[in-house]
Protein backbone atom coordinates (compact mmCIF):
# COMPACT_ATOMS: atom_id res chain seq x y z
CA UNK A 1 -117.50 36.37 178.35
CA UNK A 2 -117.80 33.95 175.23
CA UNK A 3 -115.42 34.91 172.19
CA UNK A 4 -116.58 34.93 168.91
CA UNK A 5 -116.11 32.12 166.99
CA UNK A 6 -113.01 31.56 164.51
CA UNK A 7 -113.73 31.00 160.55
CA UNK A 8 -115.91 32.43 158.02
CA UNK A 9 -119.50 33.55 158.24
CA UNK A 10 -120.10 33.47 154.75
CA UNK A 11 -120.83 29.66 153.86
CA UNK A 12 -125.06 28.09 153.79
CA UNK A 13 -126.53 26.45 156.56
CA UNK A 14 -125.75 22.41 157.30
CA UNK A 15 -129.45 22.64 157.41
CA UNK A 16 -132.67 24.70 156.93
CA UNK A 17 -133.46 27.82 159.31
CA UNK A 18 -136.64 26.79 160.70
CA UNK A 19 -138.23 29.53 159.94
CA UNK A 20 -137.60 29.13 156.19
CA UNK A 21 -137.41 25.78 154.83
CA UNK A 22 -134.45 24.95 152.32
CA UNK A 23 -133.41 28.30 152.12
CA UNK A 24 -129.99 29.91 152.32
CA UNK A 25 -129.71 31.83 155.73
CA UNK A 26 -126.85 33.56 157.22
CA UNK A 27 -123.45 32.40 157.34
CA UNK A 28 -122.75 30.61 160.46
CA UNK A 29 -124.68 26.98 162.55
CA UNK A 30 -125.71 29.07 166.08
CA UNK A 31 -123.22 27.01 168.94
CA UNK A 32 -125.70 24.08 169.95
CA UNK A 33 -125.54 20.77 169.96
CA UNK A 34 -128.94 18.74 167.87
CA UNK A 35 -130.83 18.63 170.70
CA UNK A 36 -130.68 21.74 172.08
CA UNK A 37 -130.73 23.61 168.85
CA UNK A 38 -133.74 26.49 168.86
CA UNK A 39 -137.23 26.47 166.74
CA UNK A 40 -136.06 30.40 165.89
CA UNK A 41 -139.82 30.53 163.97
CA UNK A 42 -141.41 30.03 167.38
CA UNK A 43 -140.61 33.18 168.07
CA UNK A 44 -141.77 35.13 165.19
CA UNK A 45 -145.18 33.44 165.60
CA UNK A 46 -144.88 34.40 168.98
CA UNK A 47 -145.10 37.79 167.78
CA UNK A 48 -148.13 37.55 165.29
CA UNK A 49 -151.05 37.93 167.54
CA UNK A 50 -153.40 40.54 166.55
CA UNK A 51 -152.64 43.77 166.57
CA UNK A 52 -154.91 45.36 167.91
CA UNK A 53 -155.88 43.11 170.97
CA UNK A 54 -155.76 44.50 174.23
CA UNK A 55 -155.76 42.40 177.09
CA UNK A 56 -156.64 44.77 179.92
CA UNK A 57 -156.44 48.76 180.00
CA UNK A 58 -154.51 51.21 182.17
CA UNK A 59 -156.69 52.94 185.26
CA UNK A 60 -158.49 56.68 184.89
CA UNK A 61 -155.49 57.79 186.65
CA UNK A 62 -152.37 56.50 184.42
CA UNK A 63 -150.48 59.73 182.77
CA UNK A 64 -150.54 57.79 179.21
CA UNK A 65 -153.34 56.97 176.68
CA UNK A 66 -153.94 53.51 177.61
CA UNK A 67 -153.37 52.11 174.12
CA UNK A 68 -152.00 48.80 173.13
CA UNK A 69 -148.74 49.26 171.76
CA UNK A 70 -147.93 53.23 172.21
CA UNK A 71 -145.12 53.27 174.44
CA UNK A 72 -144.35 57.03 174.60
CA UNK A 73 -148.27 57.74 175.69
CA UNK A 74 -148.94 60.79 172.76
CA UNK A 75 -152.25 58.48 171.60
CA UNK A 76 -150.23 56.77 168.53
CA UNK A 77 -149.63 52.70 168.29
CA UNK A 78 -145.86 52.18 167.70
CA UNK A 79 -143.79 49.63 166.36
CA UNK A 80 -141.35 47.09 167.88
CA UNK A 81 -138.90 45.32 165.51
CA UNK A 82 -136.87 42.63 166.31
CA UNK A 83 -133.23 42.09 165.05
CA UNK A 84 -132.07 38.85 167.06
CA UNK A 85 -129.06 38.20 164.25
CA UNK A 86 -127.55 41.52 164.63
CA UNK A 87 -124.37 42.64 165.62
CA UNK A 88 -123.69 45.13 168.38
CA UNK A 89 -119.93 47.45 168.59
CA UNK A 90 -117.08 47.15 167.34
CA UNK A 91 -115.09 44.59 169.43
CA UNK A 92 -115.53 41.10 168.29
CA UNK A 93 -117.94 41.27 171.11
CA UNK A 94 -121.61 41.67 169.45
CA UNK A 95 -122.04 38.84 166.95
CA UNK A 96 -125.71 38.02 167.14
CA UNK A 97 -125.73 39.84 170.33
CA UNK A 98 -129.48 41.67 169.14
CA UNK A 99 -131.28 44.72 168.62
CA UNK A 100 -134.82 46.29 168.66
CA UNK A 101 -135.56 48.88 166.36
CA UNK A 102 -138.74 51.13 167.78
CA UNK A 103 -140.85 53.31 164.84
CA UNK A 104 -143.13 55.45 166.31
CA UNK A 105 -146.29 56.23 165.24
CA UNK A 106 -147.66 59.47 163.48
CA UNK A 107 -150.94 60.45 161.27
CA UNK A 108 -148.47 59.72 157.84
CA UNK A 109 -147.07 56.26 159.42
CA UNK A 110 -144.18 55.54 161.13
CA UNK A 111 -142.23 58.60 162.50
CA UNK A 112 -139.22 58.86 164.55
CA UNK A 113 -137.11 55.35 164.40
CA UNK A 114 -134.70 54.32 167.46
CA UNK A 115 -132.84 51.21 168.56
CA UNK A 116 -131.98 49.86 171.69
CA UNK A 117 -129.48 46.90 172.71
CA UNK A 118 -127.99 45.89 175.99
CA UNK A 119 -125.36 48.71 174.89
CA UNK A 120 -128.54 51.28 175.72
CA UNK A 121 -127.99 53.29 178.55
CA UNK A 122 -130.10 51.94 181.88
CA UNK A 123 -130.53 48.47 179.47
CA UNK A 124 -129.61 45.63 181.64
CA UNK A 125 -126.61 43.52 180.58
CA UNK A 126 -123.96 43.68 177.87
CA UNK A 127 -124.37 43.13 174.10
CA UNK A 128 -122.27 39.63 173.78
CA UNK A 129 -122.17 36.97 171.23
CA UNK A 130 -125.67 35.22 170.44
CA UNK A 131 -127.21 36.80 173.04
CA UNK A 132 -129.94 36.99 170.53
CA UNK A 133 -131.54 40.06 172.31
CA UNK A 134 -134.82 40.77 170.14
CA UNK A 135 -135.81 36.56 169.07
CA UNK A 136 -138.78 37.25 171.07
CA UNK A 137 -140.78 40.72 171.98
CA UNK A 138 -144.16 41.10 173.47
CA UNK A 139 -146.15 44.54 174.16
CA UNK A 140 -148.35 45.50 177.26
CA UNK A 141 -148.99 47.58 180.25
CA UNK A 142 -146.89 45.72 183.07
CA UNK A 143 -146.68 48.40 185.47
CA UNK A 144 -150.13 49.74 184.75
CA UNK A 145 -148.99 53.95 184.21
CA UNK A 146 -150.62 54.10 181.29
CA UNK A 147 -147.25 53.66 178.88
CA UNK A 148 -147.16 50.57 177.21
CA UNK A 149 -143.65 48.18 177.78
CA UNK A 150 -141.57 45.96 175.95
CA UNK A 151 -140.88 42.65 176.80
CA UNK A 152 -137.56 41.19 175.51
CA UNK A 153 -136.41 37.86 174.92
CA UNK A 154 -132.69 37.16 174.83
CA UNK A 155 -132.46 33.36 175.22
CA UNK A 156 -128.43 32.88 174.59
CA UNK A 157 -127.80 35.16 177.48
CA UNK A 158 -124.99 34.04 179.63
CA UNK A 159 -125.76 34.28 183.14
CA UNK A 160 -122.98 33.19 185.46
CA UNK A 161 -121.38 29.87 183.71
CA UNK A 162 -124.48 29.16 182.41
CA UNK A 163 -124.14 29.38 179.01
CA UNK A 164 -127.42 30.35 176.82
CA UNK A 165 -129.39 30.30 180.11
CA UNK A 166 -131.25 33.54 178.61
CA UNK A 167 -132.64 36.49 180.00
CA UNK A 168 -135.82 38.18 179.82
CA UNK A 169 -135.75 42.16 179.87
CA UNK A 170 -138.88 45.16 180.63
CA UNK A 171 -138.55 48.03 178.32
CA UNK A 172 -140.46 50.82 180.16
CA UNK A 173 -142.77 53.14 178.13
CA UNK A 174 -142.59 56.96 178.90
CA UNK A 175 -143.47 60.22 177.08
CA UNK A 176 -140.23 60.13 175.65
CA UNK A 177 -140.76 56.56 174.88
CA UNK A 178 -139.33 53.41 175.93
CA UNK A 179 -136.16 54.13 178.06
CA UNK A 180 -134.30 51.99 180.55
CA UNK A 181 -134.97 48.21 181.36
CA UNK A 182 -135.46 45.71 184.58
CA UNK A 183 -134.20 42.12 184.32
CA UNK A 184 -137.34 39.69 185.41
CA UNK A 185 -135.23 37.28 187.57
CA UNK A 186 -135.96 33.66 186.03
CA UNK A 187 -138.09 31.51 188.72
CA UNK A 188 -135.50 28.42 188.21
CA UNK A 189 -131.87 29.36 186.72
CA UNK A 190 -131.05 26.13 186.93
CA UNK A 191 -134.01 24.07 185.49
CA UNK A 192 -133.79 24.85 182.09
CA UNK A 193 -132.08 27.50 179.24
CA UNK A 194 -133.18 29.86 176.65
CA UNK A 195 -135.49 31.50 179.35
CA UNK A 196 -137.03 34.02 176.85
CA UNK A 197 -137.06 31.95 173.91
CA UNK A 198 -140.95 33.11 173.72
CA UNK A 199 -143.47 35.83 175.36
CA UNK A 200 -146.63 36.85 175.88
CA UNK A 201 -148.50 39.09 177.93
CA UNK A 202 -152.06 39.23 179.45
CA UNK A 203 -153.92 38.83 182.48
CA UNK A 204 -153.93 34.62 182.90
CA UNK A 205 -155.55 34.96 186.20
CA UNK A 206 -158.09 37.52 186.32
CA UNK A 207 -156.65 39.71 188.94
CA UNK A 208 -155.99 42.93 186.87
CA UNK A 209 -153.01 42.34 186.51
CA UNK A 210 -150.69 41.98 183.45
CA UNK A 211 -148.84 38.89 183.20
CA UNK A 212 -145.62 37.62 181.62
CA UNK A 213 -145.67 33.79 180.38
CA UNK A 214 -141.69 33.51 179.63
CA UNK A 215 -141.24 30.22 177.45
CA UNK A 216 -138.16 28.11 177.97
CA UNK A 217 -136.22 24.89 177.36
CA UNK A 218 -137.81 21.45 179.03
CA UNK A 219 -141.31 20.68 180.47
CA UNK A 220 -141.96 23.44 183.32
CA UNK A 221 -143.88 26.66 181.80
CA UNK A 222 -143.60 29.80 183.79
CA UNK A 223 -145.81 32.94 184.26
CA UNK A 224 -144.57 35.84 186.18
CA UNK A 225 -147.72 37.38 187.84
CA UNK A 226 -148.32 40.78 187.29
CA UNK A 227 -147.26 43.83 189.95
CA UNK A 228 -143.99 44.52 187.76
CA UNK A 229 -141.94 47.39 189.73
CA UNK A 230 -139.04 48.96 187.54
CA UNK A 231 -137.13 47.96 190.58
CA UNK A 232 -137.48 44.13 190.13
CA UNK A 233 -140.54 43.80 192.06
CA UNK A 234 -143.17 41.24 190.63
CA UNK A 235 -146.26 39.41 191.87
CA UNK A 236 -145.10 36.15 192.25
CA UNK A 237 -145.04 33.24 189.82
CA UNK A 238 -147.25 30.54 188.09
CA UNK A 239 -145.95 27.24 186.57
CA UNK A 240 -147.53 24.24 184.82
CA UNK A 241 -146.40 21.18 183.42
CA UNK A 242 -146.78 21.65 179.64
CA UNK A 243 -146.59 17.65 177.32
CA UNK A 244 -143.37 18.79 175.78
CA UNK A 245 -140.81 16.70 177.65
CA UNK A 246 -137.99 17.62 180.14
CA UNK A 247 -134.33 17.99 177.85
CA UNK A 248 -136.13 19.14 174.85
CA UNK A 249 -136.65 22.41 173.19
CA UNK A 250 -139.43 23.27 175.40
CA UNK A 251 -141.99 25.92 174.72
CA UNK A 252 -141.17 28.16 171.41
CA UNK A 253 -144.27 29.77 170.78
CA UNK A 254 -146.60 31.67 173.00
CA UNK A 255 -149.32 33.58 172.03
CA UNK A 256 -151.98 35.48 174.65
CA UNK A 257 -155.73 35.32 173.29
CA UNK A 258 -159.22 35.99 174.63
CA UNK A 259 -161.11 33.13 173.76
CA UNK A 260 -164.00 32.31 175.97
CA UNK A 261 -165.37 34.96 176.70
CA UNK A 262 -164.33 35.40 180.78
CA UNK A 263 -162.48 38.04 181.79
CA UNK A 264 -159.00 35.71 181.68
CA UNK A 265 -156.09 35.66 179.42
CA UNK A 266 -155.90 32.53 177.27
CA UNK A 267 -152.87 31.07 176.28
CA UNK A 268 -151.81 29.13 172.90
CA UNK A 269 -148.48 27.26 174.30
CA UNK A 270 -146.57 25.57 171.62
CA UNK A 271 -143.38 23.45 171.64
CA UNK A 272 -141.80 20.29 169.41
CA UNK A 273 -142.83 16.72 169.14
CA UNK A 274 -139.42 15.40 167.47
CA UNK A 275 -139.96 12.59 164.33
CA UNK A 276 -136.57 11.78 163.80
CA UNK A 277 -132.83 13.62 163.04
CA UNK A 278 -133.69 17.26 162.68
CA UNK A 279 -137.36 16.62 161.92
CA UNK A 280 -140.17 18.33 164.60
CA UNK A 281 -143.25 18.47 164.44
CA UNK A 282 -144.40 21.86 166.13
CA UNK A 283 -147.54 21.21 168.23
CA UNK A 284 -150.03 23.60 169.99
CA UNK A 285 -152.50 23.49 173.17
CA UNK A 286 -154.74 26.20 173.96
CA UNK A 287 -154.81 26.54 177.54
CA UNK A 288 -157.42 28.91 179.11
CA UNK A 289 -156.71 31.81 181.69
CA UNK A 290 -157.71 30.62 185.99
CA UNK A 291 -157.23 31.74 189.06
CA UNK A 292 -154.21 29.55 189.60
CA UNK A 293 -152.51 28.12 186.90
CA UNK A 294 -153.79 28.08 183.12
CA UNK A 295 -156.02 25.23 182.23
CA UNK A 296 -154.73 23.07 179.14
CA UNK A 297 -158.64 22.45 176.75
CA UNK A 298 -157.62 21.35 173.59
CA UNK A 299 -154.79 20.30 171.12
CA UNK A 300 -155.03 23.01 168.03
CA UNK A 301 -153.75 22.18 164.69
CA UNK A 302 -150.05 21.71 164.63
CA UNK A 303 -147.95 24.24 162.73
CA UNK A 304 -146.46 27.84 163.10
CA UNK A 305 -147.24 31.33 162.27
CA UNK A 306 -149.93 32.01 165.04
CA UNK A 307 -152.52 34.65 165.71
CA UNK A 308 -155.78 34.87 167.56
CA UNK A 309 -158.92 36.94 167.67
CA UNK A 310 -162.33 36.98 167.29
CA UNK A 311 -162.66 36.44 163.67
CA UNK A 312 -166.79 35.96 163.63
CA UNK A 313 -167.78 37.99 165.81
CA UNK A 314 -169.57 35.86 168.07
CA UNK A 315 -167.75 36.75 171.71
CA UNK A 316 -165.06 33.72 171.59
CA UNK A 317 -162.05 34.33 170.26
CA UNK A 318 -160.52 31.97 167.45
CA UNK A 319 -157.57 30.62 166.84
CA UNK A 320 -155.34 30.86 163.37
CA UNK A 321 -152.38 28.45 162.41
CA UNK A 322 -150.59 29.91 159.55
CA UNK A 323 -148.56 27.36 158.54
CA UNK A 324 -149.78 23.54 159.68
CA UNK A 325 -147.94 20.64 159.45
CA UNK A 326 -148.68 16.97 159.16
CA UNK A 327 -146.66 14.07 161.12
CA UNK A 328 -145.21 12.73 158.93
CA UNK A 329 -143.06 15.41 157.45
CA UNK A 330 -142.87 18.01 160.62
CA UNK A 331 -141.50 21.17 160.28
CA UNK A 332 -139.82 20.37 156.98
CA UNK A 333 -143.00 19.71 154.92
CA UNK A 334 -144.02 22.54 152.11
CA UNK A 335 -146.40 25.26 153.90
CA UNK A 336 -149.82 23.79 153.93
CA UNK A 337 -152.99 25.77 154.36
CA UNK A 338 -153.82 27.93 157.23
CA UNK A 339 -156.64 26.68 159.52
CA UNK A 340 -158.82 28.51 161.69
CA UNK A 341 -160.49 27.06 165.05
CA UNK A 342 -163.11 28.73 165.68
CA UNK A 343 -164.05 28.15 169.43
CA UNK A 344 -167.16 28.02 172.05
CA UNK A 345 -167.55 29.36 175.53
CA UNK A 346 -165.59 26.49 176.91
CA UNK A 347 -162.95 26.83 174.76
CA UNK A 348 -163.77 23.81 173.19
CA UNK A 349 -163.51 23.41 169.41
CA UNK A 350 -166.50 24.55 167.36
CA UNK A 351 -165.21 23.51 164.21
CA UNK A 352 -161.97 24.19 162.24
CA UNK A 353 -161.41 25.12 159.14
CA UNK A 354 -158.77 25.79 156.17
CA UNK A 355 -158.46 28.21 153.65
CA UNK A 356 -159.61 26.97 151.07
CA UNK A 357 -157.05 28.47 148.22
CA UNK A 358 -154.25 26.19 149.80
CA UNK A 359 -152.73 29.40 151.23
CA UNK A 360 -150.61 29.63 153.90
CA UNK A 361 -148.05 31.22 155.92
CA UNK A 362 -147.33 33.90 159.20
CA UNK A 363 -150.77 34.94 160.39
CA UNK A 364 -151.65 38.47 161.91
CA UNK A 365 -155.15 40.00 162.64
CA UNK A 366 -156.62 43.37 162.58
CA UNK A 367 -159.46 45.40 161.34
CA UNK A 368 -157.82 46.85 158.08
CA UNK A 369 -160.89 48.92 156.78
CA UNK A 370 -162.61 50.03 159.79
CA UNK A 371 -165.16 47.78 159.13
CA UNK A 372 -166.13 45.84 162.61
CA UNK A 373 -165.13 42.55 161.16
CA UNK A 374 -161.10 41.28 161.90
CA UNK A 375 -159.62 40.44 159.03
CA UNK A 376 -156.80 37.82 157.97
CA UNK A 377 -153.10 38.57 157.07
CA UNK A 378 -150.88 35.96 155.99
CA UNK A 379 -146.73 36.54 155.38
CA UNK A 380 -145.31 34.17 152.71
CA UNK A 381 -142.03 34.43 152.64
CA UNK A 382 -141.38 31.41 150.13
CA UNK A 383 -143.92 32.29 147.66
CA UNK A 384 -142.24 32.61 144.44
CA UNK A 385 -145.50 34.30 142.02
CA UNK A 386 -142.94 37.04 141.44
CA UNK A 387 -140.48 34.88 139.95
CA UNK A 388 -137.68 33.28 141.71
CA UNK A 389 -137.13 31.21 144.70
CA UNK A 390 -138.51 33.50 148.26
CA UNK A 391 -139.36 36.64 146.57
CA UNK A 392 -142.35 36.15 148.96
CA UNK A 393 -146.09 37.75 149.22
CA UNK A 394 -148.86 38.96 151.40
CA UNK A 395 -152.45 37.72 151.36
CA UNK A 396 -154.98 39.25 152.91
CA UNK A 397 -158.55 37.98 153.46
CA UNK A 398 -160.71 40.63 154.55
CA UNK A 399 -163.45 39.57 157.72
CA UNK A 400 -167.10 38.64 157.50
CA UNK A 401 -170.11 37.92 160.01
CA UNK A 402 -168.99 34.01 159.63
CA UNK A 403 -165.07 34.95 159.78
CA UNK A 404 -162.75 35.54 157.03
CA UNK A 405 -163.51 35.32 152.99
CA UNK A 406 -163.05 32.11 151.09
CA UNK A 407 -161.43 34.07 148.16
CA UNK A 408 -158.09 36.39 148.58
CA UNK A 409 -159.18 40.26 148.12
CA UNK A 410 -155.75 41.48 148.31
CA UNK A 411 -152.21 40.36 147.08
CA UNK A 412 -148.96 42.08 147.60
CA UNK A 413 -145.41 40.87 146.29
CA UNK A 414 -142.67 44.06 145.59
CA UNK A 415 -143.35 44.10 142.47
CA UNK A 416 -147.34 45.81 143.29
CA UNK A 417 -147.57 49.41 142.03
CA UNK A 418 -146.71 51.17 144.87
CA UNK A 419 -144.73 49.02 147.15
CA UNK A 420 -141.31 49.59 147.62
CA UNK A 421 -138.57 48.04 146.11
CA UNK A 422 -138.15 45.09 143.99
CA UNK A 423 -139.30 41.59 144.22
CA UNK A 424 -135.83 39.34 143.95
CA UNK A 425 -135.05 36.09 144.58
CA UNK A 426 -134.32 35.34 148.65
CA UNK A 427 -135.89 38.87 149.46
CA UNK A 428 -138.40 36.58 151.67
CA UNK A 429 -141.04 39.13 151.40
CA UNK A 430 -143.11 38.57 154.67
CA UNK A 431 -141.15 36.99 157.09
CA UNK A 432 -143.02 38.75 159.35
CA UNK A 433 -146.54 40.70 159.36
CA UNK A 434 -147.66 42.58 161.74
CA UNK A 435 -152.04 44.56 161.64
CA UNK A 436 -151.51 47.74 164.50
CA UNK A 437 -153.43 51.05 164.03
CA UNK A 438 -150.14 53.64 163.98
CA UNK A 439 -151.79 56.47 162.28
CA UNK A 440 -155.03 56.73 164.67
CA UNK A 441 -157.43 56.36 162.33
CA UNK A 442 -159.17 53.27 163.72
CA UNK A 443 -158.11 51.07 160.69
CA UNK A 444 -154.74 49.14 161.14
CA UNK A 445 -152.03 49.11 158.98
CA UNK A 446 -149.80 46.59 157.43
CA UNK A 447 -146.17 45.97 158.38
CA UNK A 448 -144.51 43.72 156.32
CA UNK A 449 -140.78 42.43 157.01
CA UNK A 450 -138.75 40.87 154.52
CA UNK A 451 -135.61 39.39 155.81
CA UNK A 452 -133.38 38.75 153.02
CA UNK A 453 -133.47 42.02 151.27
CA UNK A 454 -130.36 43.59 150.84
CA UNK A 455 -127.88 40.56 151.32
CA UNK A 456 -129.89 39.41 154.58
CA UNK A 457 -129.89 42.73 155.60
CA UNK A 458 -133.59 43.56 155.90
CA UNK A 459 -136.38 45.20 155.10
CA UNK A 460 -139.47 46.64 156.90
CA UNK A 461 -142.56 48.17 154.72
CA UNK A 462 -145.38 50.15 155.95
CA UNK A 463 -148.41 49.97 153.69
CA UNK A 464 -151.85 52.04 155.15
CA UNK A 465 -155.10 50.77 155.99
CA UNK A 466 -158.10 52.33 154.63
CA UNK A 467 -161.86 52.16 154.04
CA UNK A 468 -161.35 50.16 150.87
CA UNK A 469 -158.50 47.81 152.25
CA UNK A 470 -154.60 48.37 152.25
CA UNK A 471 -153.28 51.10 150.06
CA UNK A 472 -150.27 51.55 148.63
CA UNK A 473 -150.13 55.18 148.88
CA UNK A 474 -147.86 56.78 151.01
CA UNK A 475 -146.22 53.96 151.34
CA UNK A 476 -142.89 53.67 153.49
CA UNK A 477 -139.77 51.06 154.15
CA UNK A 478 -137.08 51.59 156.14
CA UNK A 479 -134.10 49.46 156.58
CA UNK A 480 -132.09 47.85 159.42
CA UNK A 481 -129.39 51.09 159.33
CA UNK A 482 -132.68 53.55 159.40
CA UNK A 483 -133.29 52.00 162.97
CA UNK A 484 -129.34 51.96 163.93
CA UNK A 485 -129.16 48.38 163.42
CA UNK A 486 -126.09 46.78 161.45
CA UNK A 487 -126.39 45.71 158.14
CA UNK A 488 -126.99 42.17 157.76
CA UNK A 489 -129.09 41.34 160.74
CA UNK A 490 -132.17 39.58 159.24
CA UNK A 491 -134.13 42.81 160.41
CA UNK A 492 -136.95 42.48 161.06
CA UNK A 493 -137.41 38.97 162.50
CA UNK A 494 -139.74 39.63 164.61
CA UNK A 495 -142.75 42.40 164.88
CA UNK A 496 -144.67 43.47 167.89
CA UNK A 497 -147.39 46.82 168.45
């Protein structure tokens, strides 16, 4: 069992989070050496895919509703929130070891809040030092009953003597909602670490059958095939050579997508091309979903902040990086605009475009007003139009026959009418966006994290979605201690429904 480390936790970073360039994160460098050291963003845009995209549905016979992201079955999306930075008991035992905070869904918003750690009763493992339980979290049927699960990343797990090895953990939906957990055994212990550093889920090969594609250090990426048994039981394993090469970071960012049209999963796989001492560039394939392994098409824009849906409507789904990069500057460079591929029935690239405002940042999809058209969320976390350095901001662009507006409809800092709190300096209002339909009224609604509210402790806000766009009223937040979680954690890092 690793000890915590000696010192204070109160000093700045030797260098940048990656998920927030220049800024001031919390207190302590994780316990890697350079060129192991995690792209922690990769998992938040791991997270980002639209909300509302389901990539298969539950049989006539499954006791739940079927629905994306409602893990307790009573017809209402819910909410996962990840808190990767938290600490867990008492003991010396739980720095970083994780959390996930679980709001469920009501006809006002989110209802009833919980949290579960490897602490949880029938949770594999033992909250431990940077365990990291919550950097990545992906939603879907995997046992097909009709309850949606929650697939957890905790990629500094310990397993054996293998230090930050990681771990990747089921969360099984039920009427009372999610309750106990399966470890997925990793396909090759040995072969690299941080198994679980990203997730998705969908059905890569067409069988009907909800997949797991687990993202990891090195070259070698792995999909667990679907037939997932609460008793370990799985339907064997995929694996492809991705271009990111063996004794690097490996693949950070996963998102699942349905982009041509078949009745396959995609994949967006994403991992770093390094430029020099801590620079990365963060690049991104599309791979599309076959009856063996997935097939890499086409390099997409480099960047982070990832989502994917069909933004015009035409039967292909497209393909939005919030936050591209150049090569020259990598993962340091100031957020440039978002760019959307839009895609053809190959999964070849139409045409891309960016938005043309210059805007950028953490991308999430949904149908906000009800409208038939997907429209365009993007988190800015470093966006200082409320005065001061990371106060932060929301754009949204709302969807069109041809894909998202030119021209931002809607704008939302913490200093709107309506939304709660205060914008201040560091708040990093969205760090994290997430479009799910929670109150069942077929238009989704807006989470919006903000990371450095409270001291780094957190913030989550719940704004509604309505025929005219996002409202303010009845709007909710809810910090880390609401959920259970400790103060302090960063909450939420990453969101998921």
């Amino acid at each position: 069992m690793r000890t915590r480390a000696a010192g204070p936790f109160t000093s700045p970073r030797s260098t940048p989070h990656p998920s927030h360039a220049h800024r001031i994160h919390r207190t302590k460098e994780h316990p890697l050496n350079t060129s192991k050291r995690r792209a922690l963003a990769g998992a938040v845009a791991a997270a980002l895919a639209g909300g509302l995209l389901t990539l298969g549905s539950a049989p006539a016979s499954a006791a739940g509703s079927g629905l994306q992201g409602d893990f307790n079955g009573d017809g209402y999306r819910d909410v996962a929130a990840g808190a990767p930075f938290s600490d867990v008991g008492n003991d010396g035992e739980g720095f970083w070891a994780g959390s996930v905070g679980i709001a469920y869904g009501s006809s006002t918003g989110p209802g009833r809040k919980t949290r579960l750690t490897q602490n949880s009763s029938g949770v594999p493992g033992t909250a431990e030092n940077y365990d990291s339980f919550g950097e990545s979290i992906a939603v879907g049927d995997l046992n097909n009953d009709g309850y949606s699960d929650l697939a957890v990343g905790a990629p500094g797990e310990q397993v054996g003597s293998d230090e930050y090895a990681g771990t990747v953990i089921i969360l099984w939906g039920s009427p009372s909602g999610l309750s106990g957990g399966t470890t997925v055994k990793d396909p090759a212990p040995s072969g690299h670490d941080w198994f679980g550093s990203a997730l998705a889920i969908g059905d890569f090969n067409g069988d009907g059958k909800r997949d797991l594609a687990i993202g990891g250090s090195g070259n070698t990426q792995w999909i667990v095939k679907g037939g997932f048994t609460k008793s370990g039981g799985t339907g064997g394993k995929i694996s492809f050579t991705t271009p990111f090469p063996s004794g690097t970071r490996g693949v950070n960012r996963l998102v699942a997508a349905k982009v041509n049209g078949d009745t396959k999963a995609d994949l967006v796989v994403g991992g770093d091309q390094k430029l020099g001492p801590e620079r990365y560039l963060d690049v991104n394939y599309l791979y599309t979903g076959s009856s063996s392994a997935p097939v890499k098409k086409v390099r997409l824009p480099d960047g982070t902040g990832i989502a994917a849906g069909d933004l015009d409507k035409d039967g292909y789904g497209d393909v939005v990086v919030g936050q591209t990069q150049n090569g020259t500057d990598g993962e340091w460079t100031a957020v440039r605009p978002a760019s959307i591929t839009y895609t053809n029935s190959s999964a070849g690239i139409r045409t891309t475009t960016a938005l043309p405002d210059g805007a950028g940042g953490r991308a999430a999809i949904g149908d906000v007003d009800g409208d038939g058209h997907l429209d365009l969320v993007l988190g800015q976390p470093e966006d200082i139009s409320a005065g001061g350095y990371g106060t932060g901001a929301v754009s949204l662009y709302y969807g069109t026959a041809t894909g998202p507006g030119t021209t931002r409809t809607q704008f939302f800092t913490q200093d709107t009418s309506g939304v709660p709190g205060a914008a201040e300096e560091n708040d990093f209002f969205g760090t994290s966006v997430l479009l799910t339909d929670v109150t069942k009224d077929k238009k989704a609604d807006l989470f919006i994290g903000a990371d450095g509210e409270n001291n780094m402790s957190g913030l989550l806000t719940f704004l509604k979605g309505s025929a005219t766009g996002i409202t303010t009223s009845g709007a909710i937040s809810a910090g880390p201690t609401a959920f259970g979680i400790s103060a302090g954690s960063q909450f939420p890092y990453t969101l998921a429904g």
